[in-house]
C-alpha atoms as a PDB file:
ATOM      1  CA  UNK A   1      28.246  71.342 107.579  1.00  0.00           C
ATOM      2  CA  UNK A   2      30.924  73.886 106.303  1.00  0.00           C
ATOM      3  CA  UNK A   3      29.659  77.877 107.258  1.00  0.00           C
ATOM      4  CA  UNK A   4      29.639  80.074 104.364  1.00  0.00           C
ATOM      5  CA  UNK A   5      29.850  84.190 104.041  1.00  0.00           C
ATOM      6  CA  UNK A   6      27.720  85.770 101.612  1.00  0.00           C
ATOM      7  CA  UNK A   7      29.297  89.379 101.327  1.00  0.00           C
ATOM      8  CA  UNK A   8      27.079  91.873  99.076  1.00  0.00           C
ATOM      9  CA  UNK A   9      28.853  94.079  97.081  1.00  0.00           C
ATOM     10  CA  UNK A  10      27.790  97.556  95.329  1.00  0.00           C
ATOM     11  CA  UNK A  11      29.815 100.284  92.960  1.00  0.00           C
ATOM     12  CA  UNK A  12      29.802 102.002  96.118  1.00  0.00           C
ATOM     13  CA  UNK A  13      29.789  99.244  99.143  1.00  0.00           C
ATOM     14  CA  UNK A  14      30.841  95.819 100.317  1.00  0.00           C
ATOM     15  CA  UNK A  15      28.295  95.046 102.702  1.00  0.00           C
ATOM     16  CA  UNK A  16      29.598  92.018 105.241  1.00  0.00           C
ATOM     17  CA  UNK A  17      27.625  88.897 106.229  1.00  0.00           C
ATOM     18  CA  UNK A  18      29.594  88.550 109.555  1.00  0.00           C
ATOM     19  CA  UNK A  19      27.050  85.683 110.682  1.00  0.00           C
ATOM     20  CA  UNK A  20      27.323  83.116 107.636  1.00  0.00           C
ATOM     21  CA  UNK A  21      25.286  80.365 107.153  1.00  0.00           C
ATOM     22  CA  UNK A  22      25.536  76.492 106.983  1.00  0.00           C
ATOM     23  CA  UNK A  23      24.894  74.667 103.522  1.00  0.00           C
ATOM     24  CA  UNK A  24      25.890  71.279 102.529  1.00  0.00           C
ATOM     25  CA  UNK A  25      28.659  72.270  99.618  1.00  0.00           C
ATOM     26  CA  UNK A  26      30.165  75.715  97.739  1.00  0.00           C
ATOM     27  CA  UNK A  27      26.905  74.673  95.132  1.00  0.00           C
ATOM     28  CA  UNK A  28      24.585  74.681  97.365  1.00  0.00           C
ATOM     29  CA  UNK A  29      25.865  77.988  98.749  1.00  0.00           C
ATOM     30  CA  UNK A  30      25.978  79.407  95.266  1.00  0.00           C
ATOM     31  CA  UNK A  31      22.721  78.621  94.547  1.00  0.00           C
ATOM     32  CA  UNK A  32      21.337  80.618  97.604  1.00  0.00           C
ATOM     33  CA  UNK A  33      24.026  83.204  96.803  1.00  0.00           C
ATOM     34  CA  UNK A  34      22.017  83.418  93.356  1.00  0.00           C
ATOM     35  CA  UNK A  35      18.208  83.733  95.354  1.00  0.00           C
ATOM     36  CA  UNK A  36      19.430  86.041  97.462  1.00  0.00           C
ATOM     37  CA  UNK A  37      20.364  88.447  94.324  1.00  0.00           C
ATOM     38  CA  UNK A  38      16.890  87.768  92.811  1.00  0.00           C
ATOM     39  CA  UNK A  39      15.631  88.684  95.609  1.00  0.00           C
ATOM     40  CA  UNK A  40      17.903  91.798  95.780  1.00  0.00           C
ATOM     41  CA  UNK A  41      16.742  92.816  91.765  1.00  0.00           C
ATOM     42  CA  UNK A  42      13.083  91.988  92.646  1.00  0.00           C
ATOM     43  CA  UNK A  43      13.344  94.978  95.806  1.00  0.00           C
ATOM     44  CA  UNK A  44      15.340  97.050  93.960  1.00  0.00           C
ATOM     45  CA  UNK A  45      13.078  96.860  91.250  1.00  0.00           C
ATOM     46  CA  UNK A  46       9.954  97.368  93.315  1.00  0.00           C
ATOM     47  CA  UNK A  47      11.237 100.406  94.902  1.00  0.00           C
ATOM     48  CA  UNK A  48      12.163 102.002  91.771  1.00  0.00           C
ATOM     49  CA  UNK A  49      16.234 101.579  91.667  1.00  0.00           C
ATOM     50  CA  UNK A  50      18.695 101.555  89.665  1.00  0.00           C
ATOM     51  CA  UNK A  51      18.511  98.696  87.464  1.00  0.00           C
ATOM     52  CA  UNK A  52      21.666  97.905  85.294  1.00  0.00           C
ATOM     53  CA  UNK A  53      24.107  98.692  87.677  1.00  0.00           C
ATOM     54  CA  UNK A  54      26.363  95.450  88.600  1.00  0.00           C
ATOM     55  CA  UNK A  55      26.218  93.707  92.116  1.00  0.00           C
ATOM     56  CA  UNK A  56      27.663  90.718  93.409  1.00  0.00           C
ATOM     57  CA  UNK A  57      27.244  88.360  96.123  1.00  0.00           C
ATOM     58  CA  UNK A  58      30.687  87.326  97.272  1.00  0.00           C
ATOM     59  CA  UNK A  59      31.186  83.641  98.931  1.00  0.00           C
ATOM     60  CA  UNK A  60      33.617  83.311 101.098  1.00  0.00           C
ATOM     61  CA  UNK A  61      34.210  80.561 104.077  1.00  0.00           C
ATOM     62  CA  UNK A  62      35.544  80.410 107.495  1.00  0.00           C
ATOM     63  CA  UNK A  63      39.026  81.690 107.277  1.00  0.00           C
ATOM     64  CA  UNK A  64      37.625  84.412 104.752  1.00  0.00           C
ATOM     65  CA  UNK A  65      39.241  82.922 101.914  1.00  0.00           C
ATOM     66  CA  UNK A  66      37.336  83.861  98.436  1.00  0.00           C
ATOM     67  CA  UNK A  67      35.503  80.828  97.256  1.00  0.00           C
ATOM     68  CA  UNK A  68      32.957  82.211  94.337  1.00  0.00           C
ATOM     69  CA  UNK A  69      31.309  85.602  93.330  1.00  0.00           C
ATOM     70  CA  UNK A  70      27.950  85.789  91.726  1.00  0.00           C
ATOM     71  CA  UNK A  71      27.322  88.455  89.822  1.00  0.00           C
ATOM     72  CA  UNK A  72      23.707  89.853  88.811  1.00  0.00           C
ATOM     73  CA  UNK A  73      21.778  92.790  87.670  1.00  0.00           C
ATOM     74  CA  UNK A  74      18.765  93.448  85.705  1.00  0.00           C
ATOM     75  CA  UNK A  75      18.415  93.233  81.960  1.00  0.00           C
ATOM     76  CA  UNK A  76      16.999  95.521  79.897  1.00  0.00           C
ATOM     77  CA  UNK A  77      13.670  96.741  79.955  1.00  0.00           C
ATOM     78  CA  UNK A  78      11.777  94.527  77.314  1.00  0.00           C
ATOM     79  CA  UNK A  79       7.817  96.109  76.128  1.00  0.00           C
ATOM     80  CA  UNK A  80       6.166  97.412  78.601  1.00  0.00           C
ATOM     81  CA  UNK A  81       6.478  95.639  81.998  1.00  0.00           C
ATOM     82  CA  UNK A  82       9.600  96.007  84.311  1.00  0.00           C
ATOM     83  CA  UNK A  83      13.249  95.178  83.604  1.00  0.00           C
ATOM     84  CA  UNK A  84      13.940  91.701  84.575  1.00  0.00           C
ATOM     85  CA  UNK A  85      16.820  89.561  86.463  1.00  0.00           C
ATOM     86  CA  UNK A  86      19.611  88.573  84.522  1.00  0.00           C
ATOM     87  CA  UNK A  87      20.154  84.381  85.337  1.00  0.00           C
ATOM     88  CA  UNK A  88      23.313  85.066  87.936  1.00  0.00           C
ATOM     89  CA  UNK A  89      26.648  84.518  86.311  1.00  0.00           C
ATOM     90  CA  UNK A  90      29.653  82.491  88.105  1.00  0.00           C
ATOM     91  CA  UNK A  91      33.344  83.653  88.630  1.00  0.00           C
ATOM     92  CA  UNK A  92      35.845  82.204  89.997  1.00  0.00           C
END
């Protein structure tokens, strides 16, 4: 199974995955690329962050090359409960 890099980047950091992970294909990678930034809103969120500031997990394989970036953030704040993640968008 191909090893993949999921690389998390900030407006102010690139945060490095220097371990990887094995998944089957580049979609199976992107869809745990797109969990992993739920997950990211859903702390972020809980700890009181900001909100609507871009991130982006950043696949990459072996050799480093750039194989997909998914991009997520928070929408906006809709009544009165919490802001809510935005469905992760894909860029090639």
């Amino acid at each position: 199974m191909p090893r993949y890099f999921f690389h998390y980047r900030t407006e102010e950091a690139l945060i490095r995955d220097e371990a990887g992970s094995e998944h089957a294909n580049l979609e199976a990678a992107e869809h745990n690329a797109a969990e992993m930034g739920r997950a990211i809103i859903e702390r972020i969120a809980g700890e009181g962050g900001e909100m609507d500031a871009p991130r982006s997990i950043e696949i990459t394989d072996a050799t480093g090359q750039d194989l997909l970036y998914v991009v997520f953030w928070a929408g906006p704040k809709v009544g009165d409960g919490p802001a809510s993640p935005v469905e992760p968008a894909r860029l090639h």
